[in-house]
C-alpha atoms as a PDB file:
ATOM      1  CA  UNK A   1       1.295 -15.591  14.388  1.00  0.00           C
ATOM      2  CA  UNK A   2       0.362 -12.277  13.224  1.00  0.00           C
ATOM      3  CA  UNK A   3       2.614 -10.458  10.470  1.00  0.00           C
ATOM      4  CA  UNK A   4       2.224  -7.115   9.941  1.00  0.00           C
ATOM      5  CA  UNK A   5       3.598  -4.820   6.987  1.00  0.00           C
ATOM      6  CA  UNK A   6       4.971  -1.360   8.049  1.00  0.00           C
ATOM      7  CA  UNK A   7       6.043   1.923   7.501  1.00  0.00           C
ATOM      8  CA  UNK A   8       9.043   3.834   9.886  1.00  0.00           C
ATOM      9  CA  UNK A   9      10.344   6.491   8.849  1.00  0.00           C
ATOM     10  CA  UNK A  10      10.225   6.207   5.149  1.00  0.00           C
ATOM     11  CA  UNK A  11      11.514   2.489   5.010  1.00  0.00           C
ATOM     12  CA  UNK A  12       8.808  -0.407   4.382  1.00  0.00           C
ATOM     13  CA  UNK A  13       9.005  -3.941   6.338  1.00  0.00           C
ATOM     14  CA  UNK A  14       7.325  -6.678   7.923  1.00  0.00           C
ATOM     15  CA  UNK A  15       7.221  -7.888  11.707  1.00  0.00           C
ATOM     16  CA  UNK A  16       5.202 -10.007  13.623  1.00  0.00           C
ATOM     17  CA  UNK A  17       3.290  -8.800  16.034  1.00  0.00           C
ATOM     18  CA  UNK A  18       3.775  -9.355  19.498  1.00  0.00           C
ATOM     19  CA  UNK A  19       1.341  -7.340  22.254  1.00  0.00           C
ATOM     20  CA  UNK A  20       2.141  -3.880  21.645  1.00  0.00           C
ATOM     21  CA  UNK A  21       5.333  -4.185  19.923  1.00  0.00           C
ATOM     22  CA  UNK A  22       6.319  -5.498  16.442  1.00  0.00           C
ATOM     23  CA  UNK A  23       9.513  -8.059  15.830  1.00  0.00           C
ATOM     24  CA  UNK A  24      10.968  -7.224  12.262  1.00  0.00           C
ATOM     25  CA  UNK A  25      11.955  -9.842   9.851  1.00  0.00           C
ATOM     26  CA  UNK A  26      14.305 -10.377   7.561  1.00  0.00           C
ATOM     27  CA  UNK A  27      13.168 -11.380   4.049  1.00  0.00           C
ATOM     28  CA  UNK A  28       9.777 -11.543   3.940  1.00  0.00           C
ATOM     29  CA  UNK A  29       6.579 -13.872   5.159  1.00  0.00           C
ATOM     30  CA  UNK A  30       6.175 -15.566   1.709  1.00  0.00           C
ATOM     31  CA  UNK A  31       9.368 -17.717   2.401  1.00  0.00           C
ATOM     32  CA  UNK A  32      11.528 -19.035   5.404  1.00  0.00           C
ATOM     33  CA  UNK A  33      11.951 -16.043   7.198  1.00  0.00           C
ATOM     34  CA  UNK A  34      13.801 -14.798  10.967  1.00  0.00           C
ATOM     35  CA  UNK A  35      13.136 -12.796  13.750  1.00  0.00           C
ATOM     36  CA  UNK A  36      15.340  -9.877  13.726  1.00  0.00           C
ATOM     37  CA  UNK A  37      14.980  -9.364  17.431  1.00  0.00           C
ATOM     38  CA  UNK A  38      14.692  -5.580  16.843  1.00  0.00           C
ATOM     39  CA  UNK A  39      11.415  -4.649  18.289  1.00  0.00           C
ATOM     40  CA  UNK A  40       9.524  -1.575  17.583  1.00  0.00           C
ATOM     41  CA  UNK A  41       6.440  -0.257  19.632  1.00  0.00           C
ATOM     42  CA  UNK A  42       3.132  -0.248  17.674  1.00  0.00           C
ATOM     43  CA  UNK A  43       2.464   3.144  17.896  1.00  0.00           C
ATOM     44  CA  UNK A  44       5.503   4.572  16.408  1.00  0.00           C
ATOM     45  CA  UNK A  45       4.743   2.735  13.078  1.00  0.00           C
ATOM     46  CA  UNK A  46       2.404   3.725  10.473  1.00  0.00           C
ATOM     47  CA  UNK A  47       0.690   0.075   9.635  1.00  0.00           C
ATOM     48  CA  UNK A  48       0.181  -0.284   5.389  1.00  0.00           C
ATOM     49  CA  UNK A  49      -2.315  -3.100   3.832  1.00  0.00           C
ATOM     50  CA  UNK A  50      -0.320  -6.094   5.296  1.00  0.00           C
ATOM     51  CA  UNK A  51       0.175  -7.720   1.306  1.00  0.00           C
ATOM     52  CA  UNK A  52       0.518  -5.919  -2.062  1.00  0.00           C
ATOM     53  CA  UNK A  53      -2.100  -8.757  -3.970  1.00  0.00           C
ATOM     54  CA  UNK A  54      -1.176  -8.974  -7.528  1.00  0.00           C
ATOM     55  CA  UNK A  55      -5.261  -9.736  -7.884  1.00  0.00           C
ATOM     56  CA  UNK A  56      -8.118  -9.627  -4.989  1.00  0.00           C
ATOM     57  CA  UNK A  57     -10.862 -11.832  -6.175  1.00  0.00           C
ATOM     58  CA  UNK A  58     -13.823 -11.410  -4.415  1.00  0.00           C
ATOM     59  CA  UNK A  59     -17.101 -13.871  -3.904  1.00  0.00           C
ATOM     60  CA  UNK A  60     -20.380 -12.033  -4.304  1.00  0.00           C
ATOM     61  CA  UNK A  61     -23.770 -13.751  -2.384  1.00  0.00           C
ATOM     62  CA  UNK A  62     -22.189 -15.890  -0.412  1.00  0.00           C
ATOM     63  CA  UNK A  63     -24.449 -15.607   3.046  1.00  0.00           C
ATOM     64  CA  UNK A  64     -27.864 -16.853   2.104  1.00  0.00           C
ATOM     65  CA  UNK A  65     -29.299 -13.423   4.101  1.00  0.00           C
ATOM     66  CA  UNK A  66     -27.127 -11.039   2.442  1.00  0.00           C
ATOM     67  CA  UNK A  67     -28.249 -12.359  -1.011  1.00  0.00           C
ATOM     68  CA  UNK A  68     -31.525 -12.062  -0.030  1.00  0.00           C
ATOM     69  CA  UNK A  69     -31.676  -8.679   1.218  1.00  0.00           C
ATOM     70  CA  UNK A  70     -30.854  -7.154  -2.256  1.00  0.00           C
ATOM     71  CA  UNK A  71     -33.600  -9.408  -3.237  1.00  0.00           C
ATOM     72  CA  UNK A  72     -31.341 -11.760  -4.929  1.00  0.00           C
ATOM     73  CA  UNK A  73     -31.251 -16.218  -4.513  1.00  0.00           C
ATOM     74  CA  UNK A  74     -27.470 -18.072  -3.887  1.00  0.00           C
ATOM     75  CA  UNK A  75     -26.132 -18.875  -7.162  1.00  0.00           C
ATOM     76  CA  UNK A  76     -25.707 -22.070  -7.827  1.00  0.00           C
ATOM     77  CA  UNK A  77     -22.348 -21.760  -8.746  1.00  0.00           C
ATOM     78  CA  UNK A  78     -19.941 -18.977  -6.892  1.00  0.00           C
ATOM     79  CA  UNK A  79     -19.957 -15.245  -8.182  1.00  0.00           C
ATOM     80  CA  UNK A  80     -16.774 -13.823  -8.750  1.00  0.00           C
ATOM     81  CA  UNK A  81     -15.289 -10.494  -9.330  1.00  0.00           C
ATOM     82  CA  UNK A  82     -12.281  -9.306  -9.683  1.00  0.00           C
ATOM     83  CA  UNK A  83     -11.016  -5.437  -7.310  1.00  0.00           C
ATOM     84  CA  UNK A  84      -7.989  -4.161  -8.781  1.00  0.00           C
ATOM     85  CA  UNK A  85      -4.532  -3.610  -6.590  1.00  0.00           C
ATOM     86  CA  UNK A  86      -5.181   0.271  -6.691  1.00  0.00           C
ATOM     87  CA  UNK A  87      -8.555  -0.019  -4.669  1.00  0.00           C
ATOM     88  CA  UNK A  88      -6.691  -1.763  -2.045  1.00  0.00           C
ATOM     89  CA  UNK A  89      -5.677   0.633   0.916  1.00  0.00           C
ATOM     90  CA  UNK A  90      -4.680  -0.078   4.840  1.00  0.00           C
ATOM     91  CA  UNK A  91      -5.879   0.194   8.500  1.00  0.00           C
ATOM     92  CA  UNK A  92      -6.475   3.949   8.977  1.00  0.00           C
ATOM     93  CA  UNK A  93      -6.300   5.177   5.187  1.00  0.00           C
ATOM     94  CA  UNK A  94      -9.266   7.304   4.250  1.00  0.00           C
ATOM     95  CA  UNK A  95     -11.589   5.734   1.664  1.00  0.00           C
ATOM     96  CA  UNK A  96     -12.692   8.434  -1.157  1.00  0.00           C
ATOM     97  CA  UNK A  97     -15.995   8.672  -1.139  1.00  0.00           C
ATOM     98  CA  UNK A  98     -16.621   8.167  -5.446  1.00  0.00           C
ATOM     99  CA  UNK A  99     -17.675  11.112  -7.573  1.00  0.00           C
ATOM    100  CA  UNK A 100     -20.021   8.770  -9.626  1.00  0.00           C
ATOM    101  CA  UNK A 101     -22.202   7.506  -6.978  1.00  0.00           C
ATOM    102  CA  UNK A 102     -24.714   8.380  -4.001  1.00  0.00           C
ATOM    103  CA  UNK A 103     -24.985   5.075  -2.700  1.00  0.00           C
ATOM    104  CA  UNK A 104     -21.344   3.717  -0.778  1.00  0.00           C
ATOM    105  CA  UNK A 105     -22.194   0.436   1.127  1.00  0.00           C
ATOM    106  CA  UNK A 106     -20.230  -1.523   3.676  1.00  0.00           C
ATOM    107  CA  UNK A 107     -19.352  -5.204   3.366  1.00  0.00           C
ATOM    108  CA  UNK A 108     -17.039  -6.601   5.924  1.00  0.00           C
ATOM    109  CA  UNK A 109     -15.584  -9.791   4.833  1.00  0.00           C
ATOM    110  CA  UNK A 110     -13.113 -12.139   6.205  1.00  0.00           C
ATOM    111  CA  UNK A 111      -9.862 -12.216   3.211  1.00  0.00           C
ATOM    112  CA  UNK A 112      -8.099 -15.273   2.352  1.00  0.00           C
ATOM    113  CA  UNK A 113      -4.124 -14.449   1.926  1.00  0.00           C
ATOM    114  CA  UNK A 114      -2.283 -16.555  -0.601  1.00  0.00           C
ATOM    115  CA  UNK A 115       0.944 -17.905   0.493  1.00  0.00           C
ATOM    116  CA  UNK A 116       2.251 -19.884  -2.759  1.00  0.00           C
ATOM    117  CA  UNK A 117       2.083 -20.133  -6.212  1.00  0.00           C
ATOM    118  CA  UNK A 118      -0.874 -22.391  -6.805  1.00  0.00           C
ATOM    119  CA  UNK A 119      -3.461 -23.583  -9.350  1.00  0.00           C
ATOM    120  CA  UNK A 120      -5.821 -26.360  -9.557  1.00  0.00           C
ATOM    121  CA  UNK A 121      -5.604 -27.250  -5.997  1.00  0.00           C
ATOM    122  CA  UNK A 122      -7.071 -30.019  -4.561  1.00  0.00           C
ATOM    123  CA  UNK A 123      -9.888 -29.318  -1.991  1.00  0.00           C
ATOM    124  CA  UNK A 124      -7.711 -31.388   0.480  1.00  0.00           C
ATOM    125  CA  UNK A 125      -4.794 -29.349   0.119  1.00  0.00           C
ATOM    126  CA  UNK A 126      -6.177 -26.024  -0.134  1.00  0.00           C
ATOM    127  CA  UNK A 127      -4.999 -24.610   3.415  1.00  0.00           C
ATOM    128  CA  UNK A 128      -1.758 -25.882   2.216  1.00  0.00           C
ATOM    129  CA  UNK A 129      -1.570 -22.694  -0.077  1.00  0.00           C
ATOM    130  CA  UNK A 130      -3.363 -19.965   2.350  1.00  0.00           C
ATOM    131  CA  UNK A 131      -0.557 -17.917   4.222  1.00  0.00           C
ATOM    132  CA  UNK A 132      -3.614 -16.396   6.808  1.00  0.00           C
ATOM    133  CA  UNK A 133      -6.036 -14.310   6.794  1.00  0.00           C
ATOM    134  CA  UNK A 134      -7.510 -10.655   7.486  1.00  0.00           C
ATOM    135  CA  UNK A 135     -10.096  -8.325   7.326  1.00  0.00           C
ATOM    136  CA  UNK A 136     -11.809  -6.396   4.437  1.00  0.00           C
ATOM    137  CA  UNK A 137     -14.598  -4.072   3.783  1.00  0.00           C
ATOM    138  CA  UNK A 138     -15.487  -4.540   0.300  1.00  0.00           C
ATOM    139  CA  UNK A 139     -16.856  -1.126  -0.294  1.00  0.00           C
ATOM    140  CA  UNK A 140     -19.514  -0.747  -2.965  1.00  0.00           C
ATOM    141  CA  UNK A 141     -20.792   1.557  -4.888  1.00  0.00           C
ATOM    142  CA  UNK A 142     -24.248  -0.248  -5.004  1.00  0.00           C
ATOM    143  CA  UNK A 143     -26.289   2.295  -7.081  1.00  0.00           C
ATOM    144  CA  UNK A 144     -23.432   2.101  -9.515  1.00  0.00           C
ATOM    145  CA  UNK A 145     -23.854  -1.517  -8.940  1.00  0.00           C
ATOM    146  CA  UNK A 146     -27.377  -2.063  -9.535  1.00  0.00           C
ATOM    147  CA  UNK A 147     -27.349   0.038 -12.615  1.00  0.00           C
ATOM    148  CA  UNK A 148     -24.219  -1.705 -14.961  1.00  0.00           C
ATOM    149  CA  UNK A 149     -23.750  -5.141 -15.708  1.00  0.00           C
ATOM    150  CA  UNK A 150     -20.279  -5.683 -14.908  1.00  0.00           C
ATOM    151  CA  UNK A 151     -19.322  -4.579 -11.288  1.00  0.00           C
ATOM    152  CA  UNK A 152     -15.650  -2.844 -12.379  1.00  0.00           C
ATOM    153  CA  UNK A 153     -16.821   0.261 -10.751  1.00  0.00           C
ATOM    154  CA  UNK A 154     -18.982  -0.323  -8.252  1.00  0.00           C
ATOM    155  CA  UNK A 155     -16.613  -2.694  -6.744  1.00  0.00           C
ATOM    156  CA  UNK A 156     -12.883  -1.564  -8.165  1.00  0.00           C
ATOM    157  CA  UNK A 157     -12.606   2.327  -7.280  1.00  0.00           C
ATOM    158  CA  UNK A 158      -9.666   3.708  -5.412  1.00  0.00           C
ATOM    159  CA  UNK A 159      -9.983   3.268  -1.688  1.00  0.00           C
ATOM    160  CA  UNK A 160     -12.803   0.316  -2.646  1.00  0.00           C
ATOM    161  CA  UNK A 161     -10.715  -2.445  -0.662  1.00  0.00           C
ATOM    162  CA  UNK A 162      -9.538  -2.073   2.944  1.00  0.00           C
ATOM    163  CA  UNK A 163      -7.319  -5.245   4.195  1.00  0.00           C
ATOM    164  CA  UNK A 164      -5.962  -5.113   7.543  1.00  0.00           C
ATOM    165  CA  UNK A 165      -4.603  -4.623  10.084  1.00  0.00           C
ATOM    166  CA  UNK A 166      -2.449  -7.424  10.097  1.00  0.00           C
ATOM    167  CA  UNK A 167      -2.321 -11.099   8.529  1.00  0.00           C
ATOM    168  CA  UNK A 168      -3.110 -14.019  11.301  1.00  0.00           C
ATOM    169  CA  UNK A 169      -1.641 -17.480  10.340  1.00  0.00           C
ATOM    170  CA  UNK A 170      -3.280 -19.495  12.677  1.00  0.00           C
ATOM    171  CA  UNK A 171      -6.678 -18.993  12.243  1.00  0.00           C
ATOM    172  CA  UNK A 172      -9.464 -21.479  11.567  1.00  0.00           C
ATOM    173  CA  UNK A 173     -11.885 -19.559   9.460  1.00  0.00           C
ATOM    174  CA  UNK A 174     -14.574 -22.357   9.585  1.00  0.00           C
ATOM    175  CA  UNK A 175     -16.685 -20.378  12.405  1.00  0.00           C
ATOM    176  CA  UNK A 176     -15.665 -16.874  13.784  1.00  0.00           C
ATOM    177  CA  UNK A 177     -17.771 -14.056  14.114  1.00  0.00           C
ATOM    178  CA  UNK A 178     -17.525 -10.924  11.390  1.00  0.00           C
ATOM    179  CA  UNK A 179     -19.469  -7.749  12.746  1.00  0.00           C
ATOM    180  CA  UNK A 180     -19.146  -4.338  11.424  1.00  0.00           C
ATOM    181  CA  UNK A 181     -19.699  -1.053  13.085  1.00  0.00           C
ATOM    182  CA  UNK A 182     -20.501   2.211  11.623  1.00  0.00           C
ATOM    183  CA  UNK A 183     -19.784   5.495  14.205  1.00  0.00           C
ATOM    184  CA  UNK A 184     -19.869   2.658  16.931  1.00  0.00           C
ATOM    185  CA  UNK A 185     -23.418   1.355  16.198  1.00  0.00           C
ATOM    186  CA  UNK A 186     -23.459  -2.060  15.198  1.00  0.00           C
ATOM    187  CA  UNK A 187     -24.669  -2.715  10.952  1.00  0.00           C
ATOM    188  CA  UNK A 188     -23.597  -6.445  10.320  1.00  0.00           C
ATOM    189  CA  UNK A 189     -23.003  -9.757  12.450  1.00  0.00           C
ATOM    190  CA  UNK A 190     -22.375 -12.604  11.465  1.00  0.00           C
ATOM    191  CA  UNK A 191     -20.422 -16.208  11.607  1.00  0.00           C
ATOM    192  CA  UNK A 192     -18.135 -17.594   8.763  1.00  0.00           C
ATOM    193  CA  UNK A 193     -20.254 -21.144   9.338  1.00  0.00           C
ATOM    194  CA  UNK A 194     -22.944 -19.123   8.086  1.00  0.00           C
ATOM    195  CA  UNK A 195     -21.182 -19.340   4.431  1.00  0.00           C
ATOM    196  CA  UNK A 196     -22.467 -20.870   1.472  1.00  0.00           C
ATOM    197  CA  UNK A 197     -19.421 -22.420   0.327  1.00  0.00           C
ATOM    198  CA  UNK A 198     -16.409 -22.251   2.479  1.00  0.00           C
ATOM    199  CA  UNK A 199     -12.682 -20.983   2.368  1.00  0.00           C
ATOM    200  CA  UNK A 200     -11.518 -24.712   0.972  1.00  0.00           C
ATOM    201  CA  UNK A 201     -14.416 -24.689  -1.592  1.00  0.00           C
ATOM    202  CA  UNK A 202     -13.584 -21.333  -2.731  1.00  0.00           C
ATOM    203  CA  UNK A 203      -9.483 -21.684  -3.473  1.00  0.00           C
ATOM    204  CA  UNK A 204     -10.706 -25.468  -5.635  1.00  0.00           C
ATOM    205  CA  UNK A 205     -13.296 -23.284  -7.655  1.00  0.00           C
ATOM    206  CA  UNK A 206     -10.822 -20.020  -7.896  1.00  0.00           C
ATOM    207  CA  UNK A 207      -7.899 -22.401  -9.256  1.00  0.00           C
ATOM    208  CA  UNK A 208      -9.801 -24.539 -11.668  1.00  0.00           C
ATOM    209  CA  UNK A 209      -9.352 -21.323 -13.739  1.00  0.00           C
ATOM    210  CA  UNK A 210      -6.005 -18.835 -12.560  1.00  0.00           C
ATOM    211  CA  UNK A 211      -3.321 -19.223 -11.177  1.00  0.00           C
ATOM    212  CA  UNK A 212      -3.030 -17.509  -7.287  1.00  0.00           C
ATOM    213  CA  UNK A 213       0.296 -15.744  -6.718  1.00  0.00           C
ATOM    214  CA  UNK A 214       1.785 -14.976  -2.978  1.00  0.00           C
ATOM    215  CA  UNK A 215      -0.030 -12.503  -1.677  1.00  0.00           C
ATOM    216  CA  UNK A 216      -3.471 -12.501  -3.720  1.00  0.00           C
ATOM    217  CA  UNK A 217      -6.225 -12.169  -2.006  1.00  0.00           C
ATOM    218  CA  UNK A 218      -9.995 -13.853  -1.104  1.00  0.00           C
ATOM    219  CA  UNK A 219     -13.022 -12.103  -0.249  1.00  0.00           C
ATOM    220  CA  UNK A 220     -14.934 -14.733   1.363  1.00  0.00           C
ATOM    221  CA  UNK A 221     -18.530 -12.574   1.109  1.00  0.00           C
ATOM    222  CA  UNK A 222     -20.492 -10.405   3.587  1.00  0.00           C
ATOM    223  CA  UNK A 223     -23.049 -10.971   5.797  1.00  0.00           C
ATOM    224  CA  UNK A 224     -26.065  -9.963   6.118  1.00  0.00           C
ATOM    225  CA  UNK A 225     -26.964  -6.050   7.317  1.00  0.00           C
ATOM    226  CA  UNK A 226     -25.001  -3.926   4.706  1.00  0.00           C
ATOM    227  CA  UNK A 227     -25.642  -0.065   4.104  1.00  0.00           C
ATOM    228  CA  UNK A 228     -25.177   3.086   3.540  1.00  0.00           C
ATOM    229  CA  UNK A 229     -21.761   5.003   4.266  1.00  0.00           C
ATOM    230  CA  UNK A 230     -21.250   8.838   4.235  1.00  0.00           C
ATOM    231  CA  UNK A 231     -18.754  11.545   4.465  1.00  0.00           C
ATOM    232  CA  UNK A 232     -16.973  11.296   7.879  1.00  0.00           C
ATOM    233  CA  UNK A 233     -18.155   8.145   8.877  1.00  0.00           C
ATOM    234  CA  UNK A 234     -16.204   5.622  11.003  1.00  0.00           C
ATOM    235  CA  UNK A 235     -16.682   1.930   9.646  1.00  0.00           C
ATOM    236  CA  UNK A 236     -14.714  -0.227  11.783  1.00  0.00           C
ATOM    237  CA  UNK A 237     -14.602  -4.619  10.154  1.00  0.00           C
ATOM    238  CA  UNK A 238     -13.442  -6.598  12.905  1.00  0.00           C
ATOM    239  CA  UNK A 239     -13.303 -10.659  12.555  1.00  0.00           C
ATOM    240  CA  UNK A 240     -12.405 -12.488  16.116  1.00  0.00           C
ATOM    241  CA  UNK A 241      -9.400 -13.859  16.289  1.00  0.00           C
ATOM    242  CA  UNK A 242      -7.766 -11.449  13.835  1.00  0.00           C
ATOM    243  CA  UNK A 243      -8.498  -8.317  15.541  1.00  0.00           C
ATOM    244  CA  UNK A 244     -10.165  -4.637  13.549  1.00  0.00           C
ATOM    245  CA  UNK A 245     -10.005  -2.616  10.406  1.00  0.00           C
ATOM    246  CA  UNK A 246     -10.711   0.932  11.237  1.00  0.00           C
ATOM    247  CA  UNK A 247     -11.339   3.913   8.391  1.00  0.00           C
ATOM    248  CA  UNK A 248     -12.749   6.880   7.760  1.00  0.00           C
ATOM    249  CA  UNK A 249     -15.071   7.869   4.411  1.00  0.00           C
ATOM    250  CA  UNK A 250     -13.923  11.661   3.739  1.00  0.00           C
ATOM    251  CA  UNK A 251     -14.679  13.549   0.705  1.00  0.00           C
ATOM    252  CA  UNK A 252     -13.134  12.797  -2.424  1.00  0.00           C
ATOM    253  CA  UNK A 253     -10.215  15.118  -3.719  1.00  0.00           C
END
């Protein structure tokens, strides 16, 4: 099933997604919910980031290439970083291309969406608590990066998290492909068996130390094949069996 969040004419809800057309629900996908029946075309809505995450914490060097292309090794245990709720944005938003830095990567990711409450959860049950999954770009600022310790703004500036377009629920994320195009040329490709440590490993190392609300977010890591974005560029994240993330880097305001 694929839920989607929504804008139409000035009122926000969520549907699932059927071909061209979306069904609204009542209540929303975080409980029991219903069909409404009333379906809308696609193109008449305006689709948002499909959650609201209270938190998105991301996993940094998790593809054994991508860590080595910035010249680093895996970690023995997971890097983690936090990208606050304001840097998250949806399919089709622009991404502000930062004031502080000359150097905007790309880092398409396959997200993890919450669906529970949950802490300290057992590696068995950990799809228990996943509602689906999406796509992200986890836009850096990687001069920014390279040059501070802590990542809060290379990796937390408005516009710094695209999720979308929708969230699937019945995706296994052991082994799809994640590619990312820039302008239509081709930057990253990869497979999520290609991961260092894997969605169920993740959620038992996140919750050993927080709590995960409905609606927070994973990023899983990037593959290999990141680089540079500029003003007007197209970077498109698309993960098979989800679908794409389209948007456009314009010139910050």
């Amino acid at each position: 099933m694929r839920i989607a969040r929504f804008s139409l004419d000035g009122n926000v809800a969520f549907g699932v997604v059927e071909g061209d057309e979306l069904d609204i629900i009542k209540g929303h996908p975080f409980a029991d919910f219903e069909r409404s029946g009333q379906k809308i075309p696609l193109d008449k809505v305006r689709l948002l980031p499909p959650v609201l995450p209270n938190k998105v914490v991301a996993v940094g060097r998790n593809y054994t290439e991508h860590a080595r292309e910035l010249g680093h090794t895996v970690p023995d245990r997971p890097v983690l970083f936090f990208k606050p709720s304001t840097s998250v944005i949806g399919p089709g938003d622009p991404i502000p291309y930062p004031s502080f830095s000359a150097e905007v990567h790309h880092e398409a990711e396959l997200a993890v969406v919450i669906g529970r409450m949950c802490k300290e959860v057992p590696r068995e049950r950990a799809r228990d608590v996943v509602l689906g999954y999406t796509c992200a770009n986890d836009v850096t600022a990687r001069d920014v990066q390279r040059a501070e310790e802590q990542w809060a703004r290379a990796k937390g500036f408005d516009g710094s998290c695209p999720l979308g377009p929708w969230v699937e629920t019945e995706l296994d994320p052991a082994d799809v492909a994640v590619q990312c195009t820039v302008g239509g040329e081709q930057r990253q490709l990869g497979r999520t068996s290609e991961m260092v440590r894997s969605v169920e490993d993740l959620i038992v190392h996140i919750t050993e130390a927080m709590t995960l609300l409905p609606g927070d977010v994973i990023l899983t890591g990037t593959p290999a094949g990141v680089g540079p974005l500029g003003v007007g560029d197209e970077v498109a994240v698309t993960i098979e069996g989800i679908g794409t993330l389209t948007n456009k880097v314009v010139k910050r305001d």
